[in-house]
N, C-alpha and C. Protein backbone atom coordinates (compact mmCIF):
# COMPACT_ATOMS: atom_id res chain seq x y z
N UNK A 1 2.91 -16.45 -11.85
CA UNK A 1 1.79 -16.15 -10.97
C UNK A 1 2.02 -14.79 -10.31
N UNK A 2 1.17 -13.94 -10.28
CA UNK A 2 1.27 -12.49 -9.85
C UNK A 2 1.59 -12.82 -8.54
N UNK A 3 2.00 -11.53 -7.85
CA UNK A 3 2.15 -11.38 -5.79
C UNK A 3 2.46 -10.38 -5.93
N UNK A 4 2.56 -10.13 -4.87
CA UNK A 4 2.48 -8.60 -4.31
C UNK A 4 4.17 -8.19 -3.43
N UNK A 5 4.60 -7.41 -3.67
CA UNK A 5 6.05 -6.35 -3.56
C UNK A 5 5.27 -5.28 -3.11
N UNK A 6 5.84 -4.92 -1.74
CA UNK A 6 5.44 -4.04 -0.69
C UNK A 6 6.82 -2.95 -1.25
N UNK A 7 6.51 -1.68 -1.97
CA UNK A 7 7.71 -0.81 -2.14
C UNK A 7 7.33 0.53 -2.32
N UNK A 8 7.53 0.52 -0.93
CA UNK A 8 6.68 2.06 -0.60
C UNK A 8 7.14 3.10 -1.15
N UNK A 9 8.72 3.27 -1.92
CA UNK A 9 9.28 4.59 -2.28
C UNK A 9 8.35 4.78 -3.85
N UNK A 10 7.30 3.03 -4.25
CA UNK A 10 6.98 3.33 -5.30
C UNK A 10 5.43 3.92 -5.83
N UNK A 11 5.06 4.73 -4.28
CA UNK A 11 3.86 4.70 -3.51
C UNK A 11 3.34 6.47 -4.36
N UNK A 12 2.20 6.42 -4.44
CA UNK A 12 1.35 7.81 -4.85
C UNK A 12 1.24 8.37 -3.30
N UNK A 13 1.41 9.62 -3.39
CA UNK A 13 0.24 10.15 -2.15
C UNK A 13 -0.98 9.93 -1.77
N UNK A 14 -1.79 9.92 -3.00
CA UNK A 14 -3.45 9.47 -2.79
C UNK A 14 -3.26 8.25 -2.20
N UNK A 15 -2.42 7.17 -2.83
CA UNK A 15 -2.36 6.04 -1.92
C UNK A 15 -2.17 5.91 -0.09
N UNK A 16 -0.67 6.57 0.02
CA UNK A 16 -0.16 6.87 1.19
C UNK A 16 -1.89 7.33 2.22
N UNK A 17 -2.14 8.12 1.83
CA UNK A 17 -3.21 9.11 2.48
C UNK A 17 -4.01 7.42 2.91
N UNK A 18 -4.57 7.14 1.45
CA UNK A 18 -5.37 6.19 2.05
C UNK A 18 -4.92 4.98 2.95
N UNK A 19 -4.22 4.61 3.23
CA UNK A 19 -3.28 3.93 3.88
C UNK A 19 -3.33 4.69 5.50
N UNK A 20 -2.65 5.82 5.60
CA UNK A 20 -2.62 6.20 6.46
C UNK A 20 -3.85 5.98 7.60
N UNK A 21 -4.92 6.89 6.88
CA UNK A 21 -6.65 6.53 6.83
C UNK A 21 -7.17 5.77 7.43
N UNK A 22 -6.35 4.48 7.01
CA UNK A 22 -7.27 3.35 7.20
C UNK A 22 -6.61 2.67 8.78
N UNK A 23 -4.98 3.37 9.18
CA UNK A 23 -4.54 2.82 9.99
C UNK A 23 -5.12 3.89 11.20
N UNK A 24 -6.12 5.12 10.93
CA UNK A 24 -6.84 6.30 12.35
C UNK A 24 -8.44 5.84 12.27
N UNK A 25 -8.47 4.26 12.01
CA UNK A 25 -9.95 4.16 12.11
C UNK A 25 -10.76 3.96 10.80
N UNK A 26 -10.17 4.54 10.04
CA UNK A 26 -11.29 4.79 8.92
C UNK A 26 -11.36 3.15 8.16
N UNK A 27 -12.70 3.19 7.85
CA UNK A 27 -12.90 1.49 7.03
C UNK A 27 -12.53 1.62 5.76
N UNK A 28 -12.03 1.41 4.92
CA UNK A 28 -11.71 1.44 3.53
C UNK A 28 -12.75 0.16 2.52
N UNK A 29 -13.34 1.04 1.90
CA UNK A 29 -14.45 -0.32 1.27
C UNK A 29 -13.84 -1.60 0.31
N UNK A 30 -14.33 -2.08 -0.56
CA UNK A 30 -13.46 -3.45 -0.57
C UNK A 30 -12.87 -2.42 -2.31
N UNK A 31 -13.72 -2.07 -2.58
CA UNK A 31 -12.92 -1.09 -4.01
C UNK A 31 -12.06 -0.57 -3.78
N UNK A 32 -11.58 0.38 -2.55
CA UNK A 32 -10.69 0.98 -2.54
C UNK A 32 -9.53 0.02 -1.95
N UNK A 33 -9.73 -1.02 -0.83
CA UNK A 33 -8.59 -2.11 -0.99
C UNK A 33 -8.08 -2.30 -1.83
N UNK A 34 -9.45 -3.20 -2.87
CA UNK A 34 -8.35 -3.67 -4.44
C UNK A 34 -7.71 -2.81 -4.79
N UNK A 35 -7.86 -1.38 -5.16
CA UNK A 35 -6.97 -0.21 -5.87
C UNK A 35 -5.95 -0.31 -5.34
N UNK A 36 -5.99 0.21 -3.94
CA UNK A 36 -4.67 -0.09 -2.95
C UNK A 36 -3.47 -1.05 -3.49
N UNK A 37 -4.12 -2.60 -2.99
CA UNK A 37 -2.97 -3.57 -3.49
C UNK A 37 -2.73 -3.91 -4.70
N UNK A 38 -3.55 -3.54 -5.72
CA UNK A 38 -3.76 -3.83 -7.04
C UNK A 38 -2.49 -2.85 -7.53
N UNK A 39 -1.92 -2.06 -6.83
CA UNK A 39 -0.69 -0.67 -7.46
C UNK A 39 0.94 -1.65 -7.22
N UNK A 40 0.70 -2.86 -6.00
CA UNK A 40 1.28 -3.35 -5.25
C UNK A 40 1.64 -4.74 -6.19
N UNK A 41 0.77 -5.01 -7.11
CA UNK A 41 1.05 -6.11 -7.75
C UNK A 41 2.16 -6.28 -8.64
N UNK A 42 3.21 -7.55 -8.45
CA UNK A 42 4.18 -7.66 -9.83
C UNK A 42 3.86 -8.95 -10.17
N UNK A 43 4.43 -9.48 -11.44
CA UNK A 43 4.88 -10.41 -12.22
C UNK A 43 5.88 -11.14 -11.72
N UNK A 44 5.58 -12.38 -12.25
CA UNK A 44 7.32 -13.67 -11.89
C UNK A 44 8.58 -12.58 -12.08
N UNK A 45 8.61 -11.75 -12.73
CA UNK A 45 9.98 -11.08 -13.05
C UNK A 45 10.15 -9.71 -12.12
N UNK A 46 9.04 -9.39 -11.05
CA UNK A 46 9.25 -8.28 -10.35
C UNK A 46 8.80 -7.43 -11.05
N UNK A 47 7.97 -7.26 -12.04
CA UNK A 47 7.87 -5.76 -12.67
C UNK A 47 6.43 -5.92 -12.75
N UNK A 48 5.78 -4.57 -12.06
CA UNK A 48 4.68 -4.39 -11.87
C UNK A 48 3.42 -4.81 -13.39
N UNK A 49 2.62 -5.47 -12.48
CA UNK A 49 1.56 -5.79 -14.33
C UNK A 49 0.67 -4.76 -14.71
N UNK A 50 0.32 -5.19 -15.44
CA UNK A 50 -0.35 -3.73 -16.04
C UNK A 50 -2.28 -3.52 -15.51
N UNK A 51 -2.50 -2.40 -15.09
CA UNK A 51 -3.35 -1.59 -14.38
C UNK A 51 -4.60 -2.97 -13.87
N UNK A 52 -5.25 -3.44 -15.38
CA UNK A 52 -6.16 -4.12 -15.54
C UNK A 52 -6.09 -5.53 -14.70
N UNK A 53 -4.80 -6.07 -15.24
CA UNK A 53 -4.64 -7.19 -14.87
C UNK A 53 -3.73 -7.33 -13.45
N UNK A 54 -3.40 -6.27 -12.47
CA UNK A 54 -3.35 -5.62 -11.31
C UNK A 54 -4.15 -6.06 -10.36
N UNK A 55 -5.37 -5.62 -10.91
CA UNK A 55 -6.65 -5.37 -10.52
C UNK A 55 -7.26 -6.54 -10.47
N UNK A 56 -7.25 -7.20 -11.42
CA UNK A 56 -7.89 -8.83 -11.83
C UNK A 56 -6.91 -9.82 -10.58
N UNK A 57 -5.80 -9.85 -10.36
CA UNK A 57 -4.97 -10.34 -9.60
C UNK A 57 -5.36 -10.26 -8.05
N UNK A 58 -5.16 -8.84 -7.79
CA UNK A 58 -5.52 -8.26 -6.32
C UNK A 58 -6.88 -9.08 -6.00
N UNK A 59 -8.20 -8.66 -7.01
CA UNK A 59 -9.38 -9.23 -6.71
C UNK A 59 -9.81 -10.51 -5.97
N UNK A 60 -8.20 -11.30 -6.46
CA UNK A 60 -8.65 -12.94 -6.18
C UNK A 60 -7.75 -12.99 -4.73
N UNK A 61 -7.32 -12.26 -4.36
CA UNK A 61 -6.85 -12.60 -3.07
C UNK A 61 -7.71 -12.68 -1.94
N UNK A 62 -7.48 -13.15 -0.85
CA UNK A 62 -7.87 -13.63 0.49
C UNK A 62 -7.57 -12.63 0.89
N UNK A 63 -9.13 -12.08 1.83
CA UNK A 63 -8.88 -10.82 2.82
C UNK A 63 -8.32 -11.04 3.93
N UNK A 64 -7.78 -11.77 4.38
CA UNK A 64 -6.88 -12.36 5.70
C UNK A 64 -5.30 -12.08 4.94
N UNK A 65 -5.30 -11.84 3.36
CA UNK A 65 -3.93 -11.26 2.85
C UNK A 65 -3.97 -10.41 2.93
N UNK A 66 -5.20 -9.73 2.17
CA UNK A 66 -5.34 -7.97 2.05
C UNK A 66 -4.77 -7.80 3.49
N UNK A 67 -5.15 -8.18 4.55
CA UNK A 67 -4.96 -7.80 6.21
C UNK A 67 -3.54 -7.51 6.08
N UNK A 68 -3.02 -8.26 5.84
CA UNK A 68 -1.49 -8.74 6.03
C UNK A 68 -0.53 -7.87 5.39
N UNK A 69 -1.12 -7.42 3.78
CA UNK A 69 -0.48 -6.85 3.16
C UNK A 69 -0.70 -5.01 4.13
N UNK A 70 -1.79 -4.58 4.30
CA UNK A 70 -2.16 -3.77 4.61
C UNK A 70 -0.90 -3.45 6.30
N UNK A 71 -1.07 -3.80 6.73
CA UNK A 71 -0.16 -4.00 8.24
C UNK A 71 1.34 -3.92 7.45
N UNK A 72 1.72 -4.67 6.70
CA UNK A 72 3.13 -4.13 5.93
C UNK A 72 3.06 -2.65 5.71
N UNK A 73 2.12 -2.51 4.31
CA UNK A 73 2.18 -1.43 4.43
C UNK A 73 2.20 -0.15 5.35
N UNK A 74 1.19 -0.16 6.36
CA UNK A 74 1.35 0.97 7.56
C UNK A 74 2.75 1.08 8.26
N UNK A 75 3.19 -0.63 8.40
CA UNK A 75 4.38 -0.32 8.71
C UNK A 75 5.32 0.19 7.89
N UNK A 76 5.52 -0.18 6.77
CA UNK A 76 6.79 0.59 6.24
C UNK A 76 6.14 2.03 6.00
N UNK A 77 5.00 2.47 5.58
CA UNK A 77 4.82 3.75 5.93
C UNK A 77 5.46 4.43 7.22
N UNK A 78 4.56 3.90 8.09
CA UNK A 78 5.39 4.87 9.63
C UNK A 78 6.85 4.79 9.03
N UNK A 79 7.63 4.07 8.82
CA UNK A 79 9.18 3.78 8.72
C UNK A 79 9.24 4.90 7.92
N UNK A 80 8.85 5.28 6.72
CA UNK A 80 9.20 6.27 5.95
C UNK A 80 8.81 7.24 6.66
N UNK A 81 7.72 7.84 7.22
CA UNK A 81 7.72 8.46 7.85
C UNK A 81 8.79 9.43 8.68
N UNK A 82 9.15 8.36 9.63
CA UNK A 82 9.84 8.83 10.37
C UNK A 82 11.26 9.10 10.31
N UNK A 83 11.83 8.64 8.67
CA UNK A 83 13.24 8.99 8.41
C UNK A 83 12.88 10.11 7.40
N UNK A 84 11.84 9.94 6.43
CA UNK A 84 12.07 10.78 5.10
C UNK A 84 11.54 12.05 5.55
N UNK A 85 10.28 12.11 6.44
CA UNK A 85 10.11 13.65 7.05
C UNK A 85 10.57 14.46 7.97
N UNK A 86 11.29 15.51 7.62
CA UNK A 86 12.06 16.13 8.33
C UNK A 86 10.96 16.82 9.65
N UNK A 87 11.66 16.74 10.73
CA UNK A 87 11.05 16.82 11.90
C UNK A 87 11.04 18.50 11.68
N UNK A 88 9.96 19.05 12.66
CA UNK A 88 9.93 21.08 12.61
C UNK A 88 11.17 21.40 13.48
N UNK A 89 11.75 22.50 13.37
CA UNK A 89 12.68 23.12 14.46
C UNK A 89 11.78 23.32 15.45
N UNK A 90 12.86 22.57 16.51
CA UNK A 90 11.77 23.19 18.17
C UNK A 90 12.12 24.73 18.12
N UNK A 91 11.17 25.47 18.31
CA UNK A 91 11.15 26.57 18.97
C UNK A 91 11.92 26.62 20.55
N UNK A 92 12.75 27.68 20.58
CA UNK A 92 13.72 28.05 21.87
C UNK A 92 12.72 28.56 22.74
């Protein structure tokens, strides 16, 4: 049975962005959800399924998951965030 593995180092930018996006307000429509978690989907064995059947998987979930999954995600975003981007030099 497919589920979803939150693994952000395995994340696109276009994704990230939209993610980000969606955590300054912005509504994300229900297409661009599925895409979202549909990248997020694996197999009984952990290894991501393939594009179509991703997609077919994500579709059947409960938006009270999408919620859930989504809030992971922002969080481990910020988390990456805040270790993997190097902060600017303060100016003296």
């Amino acid at each position: 049975m497919p589920k979803v593995r939150v693994d952000l180092y395995e994340l696109d930018l276009d994704t990230a962005a939209l993610i980000e996006e969606s955590s300054h307000g912005r509504q994300l429509g229900v297409a661009e959800l599925r895409e979202v978690v549909s990248r997020f989907m694996v197999g009984d064995d952990d290894t991501p399924l393939p594009e179509k059947e991703a997609a077919a998987a994500a579709g059947k979930l409960r938006l009270r998951e999408v919620r859930g999954i989504f809030e992971q995600l922002r969080d481990a975003l910020l988390e990456v965030q805040a270790t993997a981007v190097p902060k600017a030099p303060s100016s003296p």
